[in-house]
PDB file of N, CA and C in Angstrom:
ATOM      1  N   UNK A   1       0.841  -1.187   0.000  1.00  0.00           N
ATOM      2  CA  UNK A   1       0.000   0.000   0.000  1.00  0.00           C
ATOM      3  C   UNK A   1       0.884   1.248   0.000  1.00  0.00           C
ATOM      4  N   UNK A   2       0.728   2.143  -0.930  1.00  0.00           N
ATOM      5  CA  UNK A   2       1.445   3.401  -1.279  1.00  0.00           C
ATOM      6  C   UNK A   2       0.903   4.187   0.027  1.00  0.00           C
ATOM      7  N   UNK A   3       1.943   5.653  -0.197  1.00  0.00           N
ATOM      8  CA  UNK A   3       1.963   6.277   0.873  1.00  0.00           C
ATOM      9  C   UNK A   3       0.644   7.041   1.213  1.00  0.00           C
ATOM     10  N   UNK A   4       0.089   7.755  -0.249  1.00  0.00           N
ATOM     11  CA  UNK A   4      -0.705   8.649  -0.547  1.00  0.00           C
ATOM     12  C   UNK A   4      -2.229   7.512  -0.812  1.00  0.00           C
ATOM     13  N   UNK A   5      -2.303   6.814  -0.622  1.00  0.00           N
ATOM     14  CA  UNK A   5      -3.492   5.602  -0.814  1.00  0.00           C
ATOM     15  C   UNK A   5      -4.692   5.946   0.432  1.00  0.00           C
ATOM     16  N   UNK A   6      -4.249   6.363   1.811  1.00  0.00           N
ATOM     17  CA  UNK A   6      -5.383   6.503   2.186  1.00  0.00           C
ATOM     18  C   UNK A   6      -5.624   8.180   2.565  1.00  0.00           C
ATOM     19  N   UNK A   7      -4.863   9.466   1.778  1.00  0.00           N
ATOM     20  CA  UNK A   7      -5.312  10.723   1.223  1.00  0.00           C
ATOM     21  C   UNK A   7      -6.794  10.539   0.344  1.00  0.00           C
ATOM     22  N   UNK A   8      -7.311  11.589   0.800  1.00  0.00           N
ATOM     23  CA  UNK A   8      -9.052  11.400   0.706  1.00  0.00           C
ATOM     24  C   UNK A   8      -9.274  12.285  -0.319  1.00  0.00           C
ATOM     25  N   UNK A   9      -9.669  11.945  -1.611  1.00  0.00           N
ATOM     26  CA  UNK A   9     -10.022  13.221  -2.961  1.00  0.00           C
ATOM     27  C   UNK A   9     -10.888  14.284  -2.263  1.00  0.00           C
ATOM     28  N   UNK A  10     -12.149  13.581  -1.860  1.00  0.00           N
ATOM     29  CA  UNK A  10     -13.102  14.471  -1.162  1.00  0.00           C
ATOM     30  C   UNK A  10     -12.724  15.589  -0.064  1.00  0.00           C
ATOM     31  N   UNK A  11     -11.772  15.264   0.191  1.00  0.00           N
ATOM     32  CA  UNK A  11     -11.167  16.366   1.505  1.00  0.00           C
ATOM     33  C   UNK A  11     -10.012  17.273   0.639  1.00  0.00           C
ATOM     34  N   UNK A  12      -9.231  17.057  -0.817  1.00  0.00           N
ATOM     35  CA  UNK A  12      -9.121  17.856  -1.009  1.00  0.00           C
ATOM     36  C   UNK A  12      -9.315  19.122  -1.014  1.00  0.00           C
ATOM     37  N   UNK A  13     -10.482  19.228  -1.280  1.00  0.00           N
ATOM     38  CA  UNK A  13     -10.333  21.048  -1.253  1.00  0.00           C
ATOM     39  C   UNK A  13     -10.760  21.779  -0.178  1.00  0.00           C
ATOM     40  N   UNK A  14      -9.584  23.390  -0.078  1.00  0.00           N
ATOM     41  CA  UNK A  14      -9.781  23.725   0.952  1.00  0.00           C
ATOM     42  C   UNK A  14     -11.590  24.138   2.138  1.00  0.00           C
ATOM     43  N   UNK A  15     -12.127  24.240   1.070  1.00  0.00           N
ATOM     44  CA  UNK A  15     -13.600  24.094   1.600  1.00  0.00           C
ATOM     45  C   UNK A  15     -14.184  23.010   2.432  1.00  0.00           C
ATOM     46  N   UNK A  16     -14.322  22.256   1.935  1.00  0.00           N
ATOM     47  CA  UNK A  16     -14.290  20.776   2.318  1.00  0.00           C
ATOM     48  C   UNK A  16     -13.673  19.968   3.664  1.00  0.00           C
ATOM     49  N   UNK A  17     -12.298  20.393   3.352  1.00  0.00           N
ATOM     50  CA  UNK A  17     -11.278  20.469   4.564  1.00  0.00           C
ATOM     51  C   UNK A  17     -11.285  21.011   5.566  1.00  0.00           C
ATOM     52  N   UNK A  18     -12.040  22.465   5.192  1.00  0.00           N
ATOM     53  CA  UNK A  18     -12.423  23.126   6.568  1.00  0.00           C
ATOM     54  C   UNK A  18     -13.617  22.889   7.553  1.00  0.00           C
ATOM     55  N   UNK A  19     -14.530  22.362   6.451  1.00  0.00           N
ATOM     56  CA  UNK A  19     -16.108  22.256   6.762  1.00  0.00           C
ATOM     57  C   UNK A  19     -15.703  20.768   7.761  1.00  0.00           C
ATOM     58  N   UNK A  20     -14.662  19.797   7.551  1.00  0.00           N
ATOM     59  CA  UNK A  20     -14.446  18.669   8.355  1.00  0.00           C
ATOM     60  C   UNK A  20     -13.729  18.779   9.243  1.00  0.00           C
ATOM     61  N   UNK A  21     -12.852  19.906   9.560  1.00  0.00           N
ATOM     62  CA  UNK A  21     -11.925  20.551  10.458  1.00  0.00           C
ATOM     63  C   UNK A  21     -13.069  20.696  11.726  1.00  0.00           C
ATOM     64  N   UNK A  22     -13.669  21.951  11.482  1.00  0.00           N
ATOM     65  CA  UNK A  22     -14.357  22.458  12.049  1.00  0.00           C
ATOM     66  C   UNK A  22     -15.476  21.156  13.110  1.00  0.00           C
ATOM     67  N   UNK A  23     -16.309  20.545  11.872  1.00  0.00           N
ATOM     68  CA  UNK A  23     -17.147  19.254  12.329  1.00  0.00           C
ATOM     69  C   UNK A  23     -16.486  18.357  13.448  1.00  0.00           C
ATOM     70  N   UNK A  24     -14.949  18.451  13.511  1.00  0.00           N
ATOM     71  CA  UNK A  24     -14.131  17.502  14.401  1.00  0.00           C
ATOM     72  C   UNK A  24     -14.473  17.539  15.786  1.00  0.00           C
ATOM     73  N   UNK A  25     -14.448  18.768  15.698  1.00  0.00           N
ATOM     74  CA  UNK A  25     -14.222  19.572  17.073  1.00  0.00           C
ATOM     75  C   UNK A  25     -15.470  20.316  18.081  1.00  0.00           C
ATOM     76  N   UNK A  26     -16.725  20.160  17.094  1.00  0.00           N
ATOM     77  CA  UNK A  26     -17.802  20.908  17.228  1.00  0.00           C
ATOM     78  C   UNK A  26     -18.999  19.760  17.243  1.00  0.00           C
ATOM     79  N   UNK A  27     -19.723  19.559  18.417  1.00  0.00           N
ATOM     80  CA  UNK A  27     -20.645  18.002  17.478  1.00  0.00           C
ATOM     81  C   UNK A  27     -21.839  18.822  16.551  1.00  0.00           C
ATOM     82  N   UNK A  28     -21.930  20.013  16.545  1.00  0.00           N
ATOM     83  CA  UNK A  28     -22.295  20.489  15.081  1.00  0.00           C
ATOM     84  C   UNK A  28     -22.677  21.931  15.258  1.00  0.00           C
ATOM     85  N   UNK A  29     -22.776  22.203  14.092  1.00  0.00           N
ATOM     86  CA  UNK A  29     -22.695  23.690  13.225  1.00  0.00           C
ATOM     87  C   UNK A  29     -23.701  23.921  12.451  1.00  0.00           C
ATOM     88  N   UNK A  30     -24.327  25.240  12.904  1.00  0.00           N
ATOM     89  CA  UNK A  30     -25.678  25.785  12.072  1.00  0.00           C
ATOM     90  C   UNK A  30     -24.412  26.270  10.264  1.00  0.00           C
ATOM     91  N   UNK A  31     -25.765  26.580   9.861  1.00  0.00           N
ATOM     92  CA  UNK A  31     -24.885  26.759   8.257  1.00  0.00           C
ATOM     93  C   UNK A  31     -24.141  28.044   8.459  1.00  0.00           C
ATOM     94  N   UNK A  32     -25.340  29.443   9.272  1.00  0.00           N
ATOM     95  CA  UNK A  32     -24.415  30.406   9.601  1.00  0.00           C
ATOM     96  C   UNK A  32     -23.186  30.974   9.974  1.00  0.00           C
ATOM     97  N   UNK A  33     -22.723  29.827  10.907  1.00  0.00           N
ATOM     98  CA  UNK A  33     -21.583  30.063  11.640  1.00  0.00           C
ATOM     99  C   UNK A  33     -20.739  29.423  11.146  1.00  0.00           C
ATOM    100  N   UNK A  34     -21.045  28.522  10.353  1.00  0.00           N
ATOM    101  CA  UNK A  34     -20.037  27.943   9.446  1.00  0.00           C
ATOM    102  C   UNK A  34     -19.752  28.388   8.315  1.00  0.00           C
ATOM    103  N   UNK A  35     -20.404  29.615   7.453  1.00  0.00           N
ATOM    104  CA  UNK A  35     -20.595  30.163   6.336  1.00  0.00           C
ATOM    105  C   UNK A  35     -19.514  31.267   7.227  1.00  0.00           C
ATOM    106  N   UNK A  36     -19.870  31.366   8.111  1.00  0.00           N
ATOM    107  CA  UNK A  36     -18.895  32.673   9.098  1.00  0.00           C
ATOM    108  C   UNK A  36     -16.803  32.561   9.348  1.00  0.00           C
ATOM    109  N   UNK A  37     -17.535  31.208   9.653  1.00  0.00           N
ATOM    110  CA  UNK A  37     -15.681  30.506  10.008  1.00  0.00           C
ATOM    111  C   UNK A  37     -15.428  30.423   8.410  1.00  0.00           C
ATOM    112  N   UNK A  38     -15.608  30.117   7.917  1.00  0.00           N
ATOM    113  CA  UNK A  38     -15.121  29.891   6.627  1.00  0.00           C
ATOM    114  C   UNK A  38     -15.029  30.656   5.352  1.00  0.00           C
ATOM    115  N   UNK A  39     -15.599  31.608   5.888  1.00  0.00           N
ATOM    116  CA  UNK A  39     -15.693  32.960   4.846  1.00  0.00           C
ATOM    117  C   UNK A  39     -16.059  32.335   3.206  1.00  0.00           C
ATOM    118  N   UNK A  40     -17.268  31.889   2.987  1.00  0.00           N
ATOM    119  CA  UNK A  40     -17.596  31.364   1.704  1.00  0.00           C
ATOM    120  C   UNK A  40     -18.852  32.366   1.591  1.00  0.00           C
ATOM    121  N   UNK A  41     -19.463  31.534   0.396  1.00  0.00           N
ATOM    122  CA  UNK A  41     -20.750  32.252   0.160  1.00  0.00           C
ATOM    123  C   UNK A  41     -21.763  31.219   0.587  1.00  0.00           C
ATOM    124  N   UNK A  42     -22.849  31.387   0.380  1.00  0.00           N
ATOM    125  CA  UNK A  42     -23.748  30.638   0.624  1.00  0.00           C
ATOM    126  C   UNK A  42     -23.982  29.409  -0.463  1.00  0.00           C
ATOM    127  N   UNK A  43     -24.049  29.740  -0.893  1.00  0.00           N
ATOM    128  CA  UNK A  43     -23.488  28.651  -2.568  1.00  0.00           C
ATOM    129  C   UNK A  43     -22.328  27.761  -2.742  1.00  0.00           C
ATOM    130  N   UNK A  44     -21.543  28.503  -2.169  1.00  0.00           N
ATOM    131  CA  UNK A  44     -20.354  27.430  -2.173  1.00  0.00           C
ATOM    132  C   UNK A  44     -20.359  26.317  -1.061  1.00  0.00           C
ATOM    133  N   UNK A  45     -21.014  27.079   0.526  1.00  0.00           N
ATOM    134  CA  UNK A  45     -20.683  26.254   1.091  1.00  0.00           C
ATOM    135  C   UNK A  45     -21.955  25.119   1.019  1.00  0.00           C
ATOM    136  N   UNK A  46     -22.997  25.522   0.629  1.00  0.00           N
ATOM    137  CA  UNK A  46     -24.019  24.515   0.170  1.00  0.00           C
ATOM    138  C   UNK A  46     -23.601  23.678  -0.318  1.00  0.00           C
ATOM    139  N   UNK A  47     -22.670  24.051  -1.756  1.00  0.00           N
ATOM    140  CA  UNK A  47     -22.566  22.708  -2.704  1.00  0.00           C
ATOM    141  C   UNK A  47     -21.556  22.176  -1.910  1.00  0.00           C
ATOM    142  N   UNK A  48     -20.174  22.364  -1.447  1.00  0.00           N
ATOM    143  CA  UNK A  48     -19.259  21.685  -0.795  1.00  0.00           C
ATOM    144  C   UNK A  48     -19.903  20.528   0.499  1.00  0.00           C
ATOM    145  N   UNK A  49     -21.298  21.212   1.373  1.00  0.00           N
ATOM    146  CA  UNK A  49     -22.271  19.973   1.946  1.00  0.00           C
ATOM    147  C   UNK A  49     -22.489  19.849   2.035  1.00  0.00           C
ATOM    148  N   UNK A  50     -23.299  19.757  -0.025  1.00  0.00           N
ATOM    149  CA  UNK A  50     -23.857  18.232  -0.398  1.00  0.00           C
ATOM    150  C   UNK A  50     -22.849  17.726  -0.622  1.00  0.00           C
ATOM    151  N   UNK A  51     -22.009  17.584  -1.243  1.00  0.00           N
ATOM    152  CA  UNK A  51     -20.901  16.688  -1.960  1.00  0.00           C
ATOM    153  C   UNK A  51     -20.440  16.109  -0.403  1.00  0.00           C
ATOM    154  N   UNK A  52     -20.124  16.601   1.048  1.00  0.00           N
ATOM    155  CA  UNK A  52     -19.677  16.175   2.119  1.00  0.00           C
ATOM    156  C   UNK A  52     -21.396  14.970   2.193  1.00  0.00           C
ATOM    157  N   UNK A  53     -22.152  15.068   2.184  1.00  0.00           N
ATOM    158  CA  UNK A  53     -23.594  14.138   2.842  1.00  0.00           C
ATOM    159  C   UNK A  53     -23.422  13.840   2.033  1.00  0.00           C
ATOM    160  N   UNK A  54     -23.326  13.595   0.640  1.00  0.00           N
ATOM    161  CA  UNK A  54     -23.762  12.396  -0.403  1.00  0.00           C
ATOM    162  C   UNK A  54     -22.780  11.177   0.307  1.00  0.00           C
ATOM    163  N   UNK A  55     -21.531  11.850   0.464  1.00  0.00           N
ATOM    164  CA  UNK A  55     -20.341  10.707   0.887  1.00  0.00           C
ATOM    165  C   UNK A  55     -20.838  10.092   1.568  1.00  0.00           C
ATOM    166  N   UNK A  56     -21.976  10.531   3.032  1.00  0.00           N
ATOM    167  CA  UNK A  56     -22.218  10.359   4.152  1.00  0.00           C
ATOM    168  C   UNK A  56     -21.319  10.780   5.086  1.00  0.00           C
ATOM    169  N   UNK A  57     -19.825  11.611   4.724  1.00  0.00           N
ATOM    170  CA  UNK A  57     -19.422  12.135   5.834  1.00  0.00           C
ATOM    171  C   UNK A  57     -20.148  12.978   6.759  1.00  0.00           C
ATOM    172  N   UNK A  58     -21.320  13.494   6.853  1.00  0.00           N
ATOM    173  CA  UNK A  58     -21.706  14.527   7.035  1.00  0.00           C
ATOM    174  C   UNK A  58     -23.263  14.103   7.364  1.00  0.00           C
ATOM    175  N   UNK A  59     -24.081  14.776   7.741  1.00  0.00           N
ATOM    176  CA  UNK A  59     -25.615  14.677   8.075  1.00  0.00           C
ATOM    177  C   UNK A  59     -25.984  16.717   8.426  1.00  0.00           C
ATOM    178  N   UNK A  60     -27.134  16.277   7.441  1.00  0.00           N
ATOM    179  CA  UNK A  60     -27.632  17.701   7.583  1.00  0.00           C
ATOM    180  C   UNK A  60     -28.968  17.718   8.425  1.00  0.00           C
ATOM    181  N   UNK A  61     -28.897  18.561   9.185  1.00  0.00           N
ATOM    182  CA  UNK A  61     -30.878  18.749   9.934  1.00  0.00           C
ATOM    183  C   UNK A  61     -31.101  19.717   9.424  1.00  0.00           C
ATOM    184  N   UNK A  62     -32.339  19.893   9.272  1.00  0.00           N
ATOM    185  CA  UNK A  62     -33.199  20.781   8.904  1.00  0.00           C
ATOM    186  C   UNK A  62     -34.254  21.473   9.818  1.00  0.00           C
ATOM    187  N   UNK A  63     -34.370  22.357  10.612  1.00  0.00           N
ATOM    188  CA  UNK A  63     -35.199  22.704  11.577  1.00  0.00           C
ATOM    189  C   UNK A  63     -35.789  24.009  11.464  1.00  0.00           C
ATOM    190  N   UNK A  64     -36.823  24.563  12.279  1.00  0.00           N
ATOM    191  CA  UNK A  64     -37.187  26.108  12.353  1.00  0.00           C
ATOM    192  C   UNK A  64     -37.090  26.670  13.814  1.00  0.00           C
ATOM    193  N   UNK A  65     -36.379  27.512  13.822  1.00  0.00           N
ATOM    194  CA  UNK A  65     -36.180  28.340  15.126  1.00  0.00           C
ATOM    195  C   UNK A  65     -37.294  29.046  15.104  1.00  0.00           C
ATOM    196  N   UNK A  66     -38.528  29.655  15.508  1.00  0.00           N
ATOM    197  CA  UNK A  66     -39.255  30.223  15.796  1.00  0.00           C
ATOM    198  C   UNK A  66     -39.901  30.276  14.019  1.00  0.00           C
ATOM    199  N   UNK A  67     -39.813  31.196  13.313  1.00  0.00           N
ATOM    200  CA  UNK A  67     -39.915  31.068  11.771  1.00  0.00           C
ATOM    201  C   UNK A  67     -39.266  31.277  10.906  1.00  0.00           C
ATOM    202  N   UNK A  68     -37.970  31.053  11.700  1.00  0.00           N
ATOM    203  CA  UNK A  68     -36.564  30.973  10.647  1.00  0.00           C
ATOM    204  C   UNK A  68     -36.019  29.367  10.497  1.00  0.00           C
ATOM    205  N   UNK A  69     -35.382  29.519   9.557  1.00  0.00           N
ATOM    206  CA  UNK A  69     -35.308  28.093   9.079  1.00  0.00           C
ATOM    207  C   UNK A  69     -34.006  28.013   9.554  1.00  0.00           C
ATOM    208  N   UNK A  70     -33.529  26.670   9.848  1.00  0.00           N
ATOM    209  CA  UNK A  70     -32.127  26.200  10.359  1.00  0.00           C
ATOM    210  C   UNK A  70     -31.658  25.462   9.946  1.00  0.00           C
ATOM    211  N   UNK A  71     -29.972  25.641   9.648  1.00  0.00           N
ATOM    212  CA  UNK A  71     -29.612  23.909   8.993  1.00  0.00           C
ATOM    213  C   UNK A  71     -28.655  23.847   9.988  1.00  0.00           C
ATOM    214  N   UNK A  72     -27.985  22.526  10.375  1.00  0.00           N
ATOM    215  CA  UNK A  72     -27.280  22.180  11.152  1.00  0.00           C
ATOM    216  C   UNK A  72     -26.486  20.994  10.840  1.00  0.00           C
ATOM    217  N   UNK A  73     -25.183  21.105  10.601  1.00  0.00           N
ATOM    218  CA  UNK A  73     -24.179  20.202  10.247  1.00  0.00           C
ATOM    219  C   UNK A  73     -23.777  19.198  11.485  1.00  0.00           C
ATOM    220  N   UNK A  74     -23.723  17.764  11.219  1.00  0.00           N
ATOM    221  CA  UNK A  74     -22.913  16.410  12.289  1.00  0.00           C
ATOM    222  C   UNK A  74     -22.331  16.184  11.261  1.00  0.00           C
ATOM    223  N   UNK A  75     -21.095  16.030  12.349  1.00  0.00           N
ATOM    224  CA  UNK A  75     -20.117  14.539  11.523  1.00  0.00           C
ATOM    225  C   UNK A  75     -20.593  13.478  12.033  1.00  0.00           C
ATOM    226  N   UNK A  76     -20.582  12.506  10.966  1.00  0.00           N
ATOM    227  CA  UNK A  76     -21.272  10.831  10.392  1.00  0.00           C
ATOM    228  C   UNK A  76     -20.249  10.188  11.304  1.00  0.00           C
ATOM    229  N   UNK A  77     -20.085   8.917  11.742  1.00  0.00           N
ATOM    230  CA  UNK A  77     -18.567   8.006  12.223  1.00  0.00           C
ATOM    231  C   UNK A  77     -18.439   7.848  11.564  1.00  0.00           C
ATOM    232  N   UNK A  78     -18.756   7.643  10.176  1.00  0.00           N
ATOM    233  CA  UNK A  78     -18.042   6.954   9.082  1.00  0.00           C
ATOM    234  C   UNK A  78     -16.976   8.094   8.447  1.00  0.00           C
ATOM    235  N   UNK A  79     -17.005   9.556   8.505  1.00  0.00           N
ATOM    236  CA  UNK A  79     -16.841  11.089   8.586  1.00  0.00           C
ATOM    237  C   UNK A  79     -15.669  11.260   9.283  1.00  0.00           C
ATOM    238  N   UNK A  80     -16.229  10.845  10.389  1.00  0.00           N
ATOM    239  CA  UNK A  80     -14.729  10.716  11.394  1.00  0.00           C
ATOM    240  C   UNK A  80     -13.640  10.152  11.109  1.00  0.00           C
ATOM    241  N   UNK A  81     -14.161   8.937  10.750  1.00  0.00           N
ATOM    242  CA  UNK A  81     -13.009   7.829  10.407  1.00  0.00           C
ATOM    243  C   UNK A  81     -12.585   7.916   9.216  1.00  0.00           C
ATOM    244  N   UNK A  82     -12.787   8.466   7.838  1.00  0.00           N
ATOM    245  CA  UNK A  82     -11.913   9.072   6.818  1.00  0.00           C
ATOM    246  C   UNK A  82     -11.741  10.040   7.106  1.00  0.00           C
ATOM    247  N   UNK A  83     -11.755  11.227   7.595  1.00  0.00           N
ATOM    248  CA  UNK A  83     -11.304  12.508   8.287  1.00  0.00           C
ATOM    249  C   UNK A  83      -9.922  12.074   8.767  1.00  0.00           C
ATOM    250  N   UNK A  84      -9.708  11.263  10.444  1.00  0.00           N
ATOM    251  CA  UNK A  84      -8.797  10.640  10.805  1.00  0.00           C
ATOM    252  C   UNK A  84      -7.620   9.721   9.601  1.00  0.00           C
ATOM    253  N   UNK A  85      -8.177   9.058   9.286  1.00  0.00           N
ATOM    254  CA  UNK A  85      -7.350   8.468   8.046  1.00  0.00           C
ATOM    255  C   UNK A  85      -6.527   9.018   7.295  1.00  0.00           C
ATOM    256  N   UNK A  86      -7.852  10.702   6.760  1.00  0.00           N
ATOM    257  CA  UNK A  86      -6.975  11.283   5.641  1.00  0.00           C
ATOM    258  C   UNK A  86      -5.505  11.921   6.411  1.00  0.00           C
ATOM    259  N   UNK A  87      -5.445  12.656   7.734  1.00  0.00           N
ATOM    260  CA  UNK A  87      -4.735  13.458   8.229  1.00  0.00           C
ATOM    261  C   UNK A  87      -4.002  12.295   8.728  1.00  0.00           C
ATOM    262  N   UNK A  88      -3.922  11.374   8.696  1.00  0.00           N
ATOM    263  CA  UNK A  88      -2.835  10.246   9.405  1.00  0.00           C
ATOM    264  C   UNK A  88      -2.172  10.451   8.193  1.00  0.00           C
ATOM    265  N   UNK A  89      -2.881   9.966   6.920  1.00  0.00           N
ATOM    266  CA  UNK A  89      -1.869   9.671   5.865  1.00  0.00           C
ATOM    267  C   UNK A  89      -1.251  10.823   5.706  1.00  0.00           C
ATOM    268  N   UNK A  90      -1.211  12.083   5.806  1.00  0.00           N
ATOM    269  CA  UNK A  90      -0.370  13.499   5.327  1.00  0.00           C
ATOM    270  C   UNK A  90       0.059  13.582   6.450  1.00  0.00           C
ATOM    271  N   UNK A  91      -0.037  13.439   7.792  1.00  0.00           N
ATOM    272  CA  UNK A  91       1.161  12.820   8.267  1.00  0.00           C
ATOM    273  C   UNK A  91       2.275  11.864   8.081  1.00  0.00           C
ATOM    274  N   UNK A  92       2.056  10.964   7.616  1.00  0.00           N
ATOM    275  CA  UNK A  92       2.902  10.585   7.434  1.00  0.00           C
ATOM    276  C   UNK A  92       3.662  10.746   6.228  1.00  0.00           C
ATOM    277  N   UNK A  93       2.973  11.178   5.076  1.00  0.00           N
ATOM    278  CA  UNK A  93       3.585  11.772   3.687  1.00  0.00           C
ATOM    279  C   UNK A  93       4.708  12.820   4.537  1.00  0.00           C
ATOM    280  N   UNK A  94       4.027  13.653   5.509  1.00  0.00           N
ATOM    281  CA  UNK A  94       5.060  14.807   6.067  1.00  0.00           C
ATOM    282  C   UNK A  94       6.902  13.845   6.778  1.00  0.00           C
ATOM    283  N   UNK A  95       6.275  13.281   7.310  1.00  0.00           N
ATOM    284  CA  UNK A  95       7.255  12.329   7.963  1.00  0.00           C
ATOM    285  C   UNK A  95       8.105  11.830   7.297  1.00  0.00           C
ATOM    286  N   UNK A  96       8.065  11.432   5.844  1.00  0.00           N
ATOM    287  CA  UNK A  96       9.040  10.592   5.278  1.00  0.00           C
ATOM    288  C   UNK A  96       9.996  11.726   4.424  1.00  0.00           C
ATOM    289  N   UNK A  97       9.728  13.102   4.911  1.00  0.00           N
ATOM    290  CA  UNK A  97      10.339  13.835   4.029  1.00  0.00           C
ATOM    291  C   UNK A  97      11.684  14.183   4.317  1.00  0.00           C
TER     292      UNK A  97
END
């Protein structure tokens, strides 16, 4: 098994990367405050998670605060555990340098 084999395409980009950064550490995030940490648009960070929930890294809720609408980001275990994976492997890509 090569070095770069368990580096995750999906976590490529920096969007993506952040939106799972963030999810690590947080057991979850309205879209606001994550549209906030991440300085995107609303569009971008939409499409970046769907492409995170199609994987199933990710789970979206859908709720209403009084008559505002809410979305709210979890990380999946399955989320976790390629999250973990990907940053082991670029660790260790870092390591052999």
């Amino acid at each position: 098994m090569g070095l770069i084999d368990n580096i995750n395409k999906l976590f490529d980009h920096r969007i993506r990367l952040g939106i799972m950064s963030i999810l690590m550490v947080n057991e979850e995030v309205d879209f606001n405050r994550l549209k906030e940490l991440l300085d995107v648009t609303d569009g971008n960070l939409a499409s970046h998670t769907k492409t995170l929930e199609k994987a199933e890294y990710i789970k979206i809720e859908k709720s209403f605060i009084g008559k505002k609408p809410n979305t709210r980001y979890i990380v999946t275990p399955s989320g976790k555990m390629a999250f973990k994976k990907h940053i082991e492997a670029l660790e260790q890509l870092i390591k052999k340098q």
